[in-house]
N, C-alpha and C. Protein backbone atom coordinates (compact mmCIF):
# COMPACT_ATOMS: atom_id res chain seq x y z
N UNK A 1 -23.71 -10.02 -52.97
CA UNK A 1 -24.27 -11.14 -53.72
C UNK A 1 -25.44 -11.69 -52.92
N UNK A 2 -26.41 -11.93 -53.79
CA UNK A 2 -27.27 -11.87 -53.37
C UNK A 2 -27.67 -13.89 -52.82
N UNK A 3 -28.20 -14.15 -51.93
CA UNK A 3 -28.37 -15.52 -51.71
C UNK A 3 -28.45 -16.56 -52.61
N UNK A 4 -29.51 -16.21 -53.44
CA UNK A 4 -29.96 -17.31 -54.69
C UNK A 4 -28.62 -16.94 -55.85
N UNK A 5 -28.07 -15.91 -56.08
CA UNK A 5 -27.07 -15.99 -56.62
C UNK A 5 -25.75 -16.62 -56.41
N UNK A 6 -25.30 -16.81 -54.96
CA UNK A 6 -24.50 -17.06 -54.17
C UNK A 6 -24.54 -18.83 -54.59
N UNK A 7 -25.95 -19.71 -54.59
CA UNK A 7 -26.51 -20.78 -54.23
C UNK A 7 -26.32 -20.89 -55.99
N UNK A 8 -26.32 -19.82 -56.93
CA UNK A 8 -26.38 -20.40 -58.33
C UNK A 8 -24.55 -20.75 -58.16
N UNK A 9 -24.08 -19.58 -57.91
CA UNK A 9 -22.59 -19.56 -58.19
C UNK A 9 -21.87 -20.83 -57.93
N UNK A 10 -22.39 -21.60 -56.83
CA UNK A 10 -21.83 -22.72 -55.75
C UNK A 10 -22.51 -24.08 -56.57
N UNK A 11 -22.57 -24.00 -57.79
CA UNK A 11 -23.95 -25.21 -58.44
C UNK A 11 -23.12 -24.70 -59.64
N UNK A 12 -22.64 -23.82 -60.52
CA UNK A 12 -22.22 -23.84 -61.12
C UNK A 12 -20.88 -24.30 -61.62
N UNK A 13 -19.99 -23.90 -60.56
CA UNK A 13 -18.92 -24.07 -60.02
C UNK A 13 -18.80 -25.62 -59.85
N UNK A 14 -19.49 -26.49 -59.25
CA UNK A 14 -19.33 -27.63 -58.65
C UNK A 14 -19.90 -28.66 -60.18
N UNK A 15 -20.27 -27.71 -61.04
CA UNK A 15 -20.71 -28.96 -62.38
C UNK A 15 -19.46 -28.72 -63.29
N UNK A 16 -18.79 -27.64 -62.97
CA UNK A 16 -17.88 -27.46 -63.77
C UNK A 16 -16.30 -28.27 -63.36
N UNK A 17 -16.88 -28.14 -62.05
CA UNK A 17 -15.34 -29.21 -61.47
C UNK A 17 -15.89 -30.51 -61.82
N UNK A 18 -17.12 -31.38 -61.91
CA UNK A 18 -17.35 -32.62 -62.03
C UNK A 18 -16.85 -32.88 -63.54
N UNK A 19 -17.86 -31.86 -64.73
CA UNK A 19 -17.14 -32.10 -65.65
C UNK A 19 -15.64 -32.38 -65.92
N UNK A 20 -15.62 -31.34 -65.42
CA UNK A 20 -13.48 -31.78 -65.79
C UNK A 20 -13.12 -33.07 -65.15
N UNK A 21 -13.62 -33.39 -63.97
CA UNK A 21 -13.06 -34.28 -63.08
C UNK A 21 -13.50 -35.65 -63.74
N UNK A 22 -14.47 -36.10 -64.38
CA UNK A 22 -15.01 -36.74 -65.21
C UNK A 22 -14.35 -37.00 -66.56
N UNK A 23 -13.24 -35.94 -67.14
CA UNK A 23 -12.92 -36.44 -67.94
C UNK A 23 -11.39 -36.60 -67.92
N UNK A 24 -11.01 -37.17 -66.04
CA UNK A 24 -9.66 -37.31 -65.98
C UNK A 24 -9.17 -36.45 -64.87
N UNK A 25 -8.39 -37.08 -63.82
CA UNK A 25 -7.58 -36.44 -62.60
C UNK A 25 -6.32 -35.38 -63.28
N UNK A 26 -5.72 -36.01 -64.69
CA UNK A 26 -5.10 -34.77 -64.98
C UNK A 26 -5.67 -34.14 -65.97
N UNK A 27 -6.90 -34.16 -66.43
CA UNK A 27 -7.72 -33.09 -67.22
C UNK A 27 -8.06 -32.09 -65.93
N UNK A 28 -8.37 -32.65 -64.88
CA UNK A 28 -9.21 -31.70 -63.75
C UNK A 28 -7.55 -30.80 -63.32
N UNK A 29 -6.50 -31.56 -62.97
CA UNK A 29 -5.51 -31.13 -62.62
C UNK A 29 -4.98 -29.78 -63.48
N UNK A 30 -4.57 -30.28 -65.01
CA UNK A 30 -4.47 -29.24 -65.91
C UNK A 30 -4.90 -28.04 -65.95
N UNK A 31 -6.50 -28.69 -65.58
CA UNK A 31 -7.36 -27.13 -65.80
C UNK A 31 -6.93 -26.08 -64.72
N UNK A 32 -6.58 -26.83 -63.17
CA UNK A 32 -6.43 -26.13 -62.31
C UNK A 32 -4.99 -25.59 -62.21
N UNK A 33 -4.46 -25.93 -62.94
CA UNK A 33 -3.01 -25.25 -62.98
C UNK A 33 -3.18 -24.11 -64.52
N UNK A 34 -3.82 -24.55 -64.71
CA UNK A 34 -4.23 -23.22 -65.97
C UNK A 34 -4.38 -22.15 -65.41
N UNK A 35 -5.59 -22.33 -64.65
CA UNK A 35 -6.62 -21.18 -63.64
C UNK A 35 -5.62 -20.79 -62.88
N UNK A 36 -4.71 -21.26 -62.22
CA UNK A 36 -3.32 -20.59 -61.34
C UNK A 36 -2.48 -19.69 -62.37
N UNK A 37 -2.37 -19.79 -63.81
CA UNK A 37 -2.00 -18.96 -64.44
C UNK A 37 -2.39 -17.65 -64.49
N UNK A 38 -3.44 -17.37 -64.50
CA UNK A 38 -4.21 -16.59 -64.70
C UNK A 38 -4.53 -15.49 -62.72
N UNK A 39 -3.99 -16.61 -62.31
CA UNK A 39 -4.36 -15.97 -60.73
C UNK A 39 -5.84 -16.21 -60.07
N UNK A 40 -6.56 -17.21 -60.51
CA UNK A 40 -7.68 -17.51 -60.09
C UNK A 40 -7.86 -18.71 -59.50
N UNK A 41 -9.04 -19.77 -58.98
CA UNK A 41 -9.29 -20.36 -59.23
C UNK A 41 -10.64 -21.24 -59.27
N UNK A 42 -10.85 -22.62 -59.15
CA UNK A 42 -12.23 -22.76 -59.75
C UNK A 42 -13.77 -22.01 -58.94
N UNK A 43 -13.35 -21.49 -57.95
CA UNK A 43 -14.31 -20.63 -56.99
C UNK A 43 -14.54 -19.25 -58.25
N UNK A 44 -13.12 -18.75 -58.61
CA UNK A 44 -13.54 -17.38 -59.69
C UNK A 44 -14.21 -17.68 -60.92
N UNK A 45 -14.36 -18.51 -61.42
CA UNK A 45 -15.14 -19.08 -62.89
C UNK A 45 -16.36 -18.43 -62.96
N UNK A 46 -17.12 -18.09 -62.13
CA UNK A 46 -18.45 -17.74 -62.35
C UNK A 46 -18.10 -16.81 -62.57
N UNK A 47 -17.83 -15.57 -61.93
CA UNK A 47 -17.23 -14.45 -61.92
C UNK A 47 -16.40 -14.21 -63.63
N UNK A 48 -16.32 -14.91 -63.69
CA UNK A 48 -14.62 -15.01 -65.12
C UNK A 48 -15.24 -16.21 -65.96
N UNK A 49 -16.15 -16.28 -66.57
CA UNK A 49 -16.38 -17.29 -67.50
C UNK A 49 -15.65 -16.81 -68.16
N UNK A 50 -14.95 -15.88 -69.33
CA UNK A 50 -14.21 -15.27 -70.31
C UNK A 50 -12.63 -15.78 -70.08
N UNK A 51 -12.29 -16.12 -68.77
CA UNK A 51 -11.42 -17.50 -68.45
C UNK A 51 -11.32 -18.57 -68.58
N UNK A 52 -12.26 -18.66 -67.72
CA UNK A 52 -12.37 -20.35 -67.99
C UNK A 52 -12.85 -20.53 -69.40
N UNK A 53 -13.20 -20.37 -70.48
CA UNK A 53 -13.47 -20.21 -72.06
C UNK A 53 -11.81 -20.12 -72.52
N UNK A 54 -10.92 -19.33 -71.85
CA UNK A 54 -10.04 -19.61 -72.32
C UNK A 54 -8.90 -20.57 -71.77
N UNK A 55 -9.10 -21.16 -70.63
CA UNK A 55 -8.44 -22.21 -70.31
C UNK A 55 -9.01 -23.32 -70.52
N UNK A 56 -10.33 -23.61 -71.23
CA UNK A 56 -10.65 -24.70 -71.94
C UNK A 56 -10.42 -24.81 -73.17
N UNK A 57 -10.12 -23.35 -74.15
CA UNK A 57 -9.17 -23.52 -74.97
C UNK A 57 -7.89 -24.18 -75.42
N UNK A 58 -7.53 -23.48 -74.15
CA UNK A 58 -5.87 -23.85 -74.24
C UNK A 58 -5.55 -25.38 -73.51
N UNK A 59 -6.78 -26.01 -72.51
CA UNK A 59 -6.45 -27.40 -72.36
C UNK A 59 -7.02 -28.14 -74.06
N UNK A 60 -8.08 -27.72 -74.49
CA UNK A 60 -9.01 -28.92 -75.47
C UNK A 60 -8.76 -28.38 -76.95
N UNK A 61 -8.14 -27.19 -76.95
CA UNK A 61 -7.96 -27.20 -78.74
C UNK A 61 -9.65 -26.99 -78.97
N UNK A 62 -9.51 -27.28 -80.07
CA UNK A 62 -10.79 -27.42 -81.06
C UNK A 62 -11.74 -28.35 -80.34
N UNK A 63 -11.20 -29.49 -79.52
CA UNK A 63 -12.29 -29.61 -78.91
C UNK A 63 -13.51 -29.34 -77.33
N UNK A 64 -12.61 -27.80 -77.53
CA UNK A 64 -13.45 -27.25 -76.09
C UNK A 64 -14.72 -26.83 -75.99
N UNK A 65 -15.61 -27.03 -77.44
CA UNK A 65 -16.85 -26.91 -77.65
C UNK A 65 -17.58 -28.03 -76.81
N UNK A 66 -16.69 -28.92 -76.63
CA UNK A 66 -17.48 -30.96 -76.10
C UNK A 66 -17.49 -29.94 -74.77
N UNK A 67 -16.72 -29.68 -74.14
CA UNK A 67 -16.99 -29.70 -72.70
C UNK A 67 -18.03 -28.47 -72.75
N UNK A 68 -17.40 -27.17 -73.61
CA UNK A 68 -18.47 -26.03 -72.92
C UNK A 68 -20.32 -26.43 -73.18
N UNK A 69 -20.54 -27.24 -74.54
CA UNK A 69 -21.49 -28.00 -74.49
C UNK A 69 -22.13 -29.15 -73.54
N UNK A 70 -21.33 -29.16 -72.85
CA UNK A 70 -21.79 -30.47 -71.26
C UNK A 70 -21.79 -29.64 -70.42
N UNK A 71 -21.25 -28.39 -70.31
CA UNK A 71 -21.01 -27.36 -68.65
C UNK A 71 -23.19 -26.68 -69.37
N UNK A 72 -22.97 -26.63 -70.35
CA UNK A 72 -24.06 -25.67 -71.07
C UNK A 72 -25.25 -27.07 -70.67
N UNK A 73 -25.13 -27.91 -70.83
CA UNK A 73 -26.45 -29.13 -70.70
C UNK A 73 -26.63 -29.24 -69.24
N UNK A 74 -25.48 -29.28 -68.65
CA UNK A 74 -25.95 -28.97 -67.32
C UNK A 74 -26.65 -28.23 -66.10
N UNK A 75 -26.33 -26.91 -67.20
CA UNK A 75 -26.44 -25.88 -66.19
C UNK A 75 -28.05 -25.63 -67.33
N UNK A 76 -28.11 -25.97 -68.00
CA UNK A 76 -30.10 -25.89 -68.42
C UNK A 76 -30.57 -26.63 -67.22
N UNK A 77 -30.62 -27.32 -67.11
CA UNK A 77 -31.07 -28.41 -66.24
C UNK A 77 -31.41 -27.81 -64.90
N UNK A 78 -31.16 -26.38 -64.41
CA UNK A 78 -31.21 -25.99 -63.63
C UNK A 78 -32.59 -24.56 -63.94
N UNK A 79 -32.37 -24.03 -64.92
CA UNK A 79 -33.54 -23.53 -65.74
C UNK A 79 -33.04 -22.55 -66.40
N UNK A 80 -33.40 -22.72 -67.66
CA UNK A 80 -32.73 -21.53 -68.41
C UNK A 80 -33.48 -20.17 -68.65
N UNK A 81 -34.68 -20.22 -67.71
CA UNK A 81 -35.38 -18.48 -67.38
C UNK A 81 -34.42 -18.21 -66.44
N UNK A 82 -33.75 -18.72 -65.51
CA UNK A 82 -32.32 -17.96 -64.61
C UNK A 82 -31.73 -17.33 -65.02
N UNK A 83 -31.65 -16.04 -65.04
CA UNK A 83 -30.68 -14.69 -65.97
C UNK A 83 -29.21 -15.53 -65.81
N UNK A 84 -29.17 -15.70 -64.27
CA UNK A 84 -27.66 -15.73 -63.95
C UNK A 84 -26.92 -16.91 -64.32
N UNK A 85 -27.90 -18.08 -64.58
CA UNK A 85 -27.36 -19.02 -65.81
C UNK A 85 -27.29 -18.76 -66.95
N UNK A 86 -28.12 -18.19 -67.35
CA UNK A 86 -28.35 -17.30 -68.85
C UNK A 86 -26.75 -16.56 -69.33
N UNK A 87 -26.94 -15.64 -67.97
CA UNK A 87 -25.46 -14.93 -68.42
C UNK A 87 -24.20 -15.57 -68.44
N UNK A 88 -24.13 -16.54 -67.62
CA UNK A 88 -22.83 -17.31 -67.81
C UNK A 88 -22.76 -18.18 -69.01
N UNK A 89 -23.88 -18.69 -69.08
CA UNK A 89 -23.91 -19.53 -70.50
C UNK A 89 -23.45 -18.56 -71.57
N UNK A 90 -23.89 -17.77 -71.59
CA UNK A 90 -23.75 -16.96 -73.04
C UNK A 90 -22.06 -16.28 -73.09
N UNK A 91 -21.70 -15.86 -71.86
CA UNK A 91 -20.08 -15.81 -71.84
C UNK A 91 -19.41 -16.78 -72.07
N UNK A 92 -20.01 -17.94 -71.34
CA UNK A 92 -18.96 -18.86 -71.65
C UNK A 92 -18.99 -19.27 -72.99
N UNK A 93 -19.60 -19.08 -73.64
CA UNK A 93 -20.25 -19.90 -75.20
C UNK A 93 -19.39 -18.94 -75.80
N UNK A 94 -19.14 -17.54 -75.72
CA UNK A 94 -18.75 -16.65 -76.87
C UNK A 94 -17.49 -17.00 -77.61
């Protein structure tokens, strides 16, 4: 992995824990006992958006569009010519 990828992964990761953490110590908690289901945790998300998509499922129901839409506003903000935001966005969105 390459540096600037390494530096995206570690920025991605850390908006995705604020989000959750933002909307509650046991929303953030939940999620992380989800991600232990699965054998991961919030360090593998970049790696596994196709996870975490589905453990925001299974915490938010119908409404896991709100968050993947705030992880998605955030991570523009960083630039969306970045493939490697690009690609996570678009996994995680599917």
């Amino acid at each position: 992995m390459g540096n600037d990828e390494g530096l995206i992964e570690d920025v991605i990761i850390s908006i995705v824990k604020d989000i959750l953490m933002k909307r509650g110590i046991a929303t953030y908690t939940r999620a992380q006992g989800l991600l232990e289901n699965y054998n991961i945790t919030f360090m593998d998300c970049y790696k596994k958006p196709d996870v975490l998509r589905s453990i925001l499922i299974e915490a938010f129901g119908d409404e896991h569009m709100i968050v993947v839409e705030q992880i998605k506003s955030e991570l523009v903000s960083l630039g969306d010519d970045n493939q490697l935001v690009s690609n996570f966005i678009q996994r995680l969105s599917q």
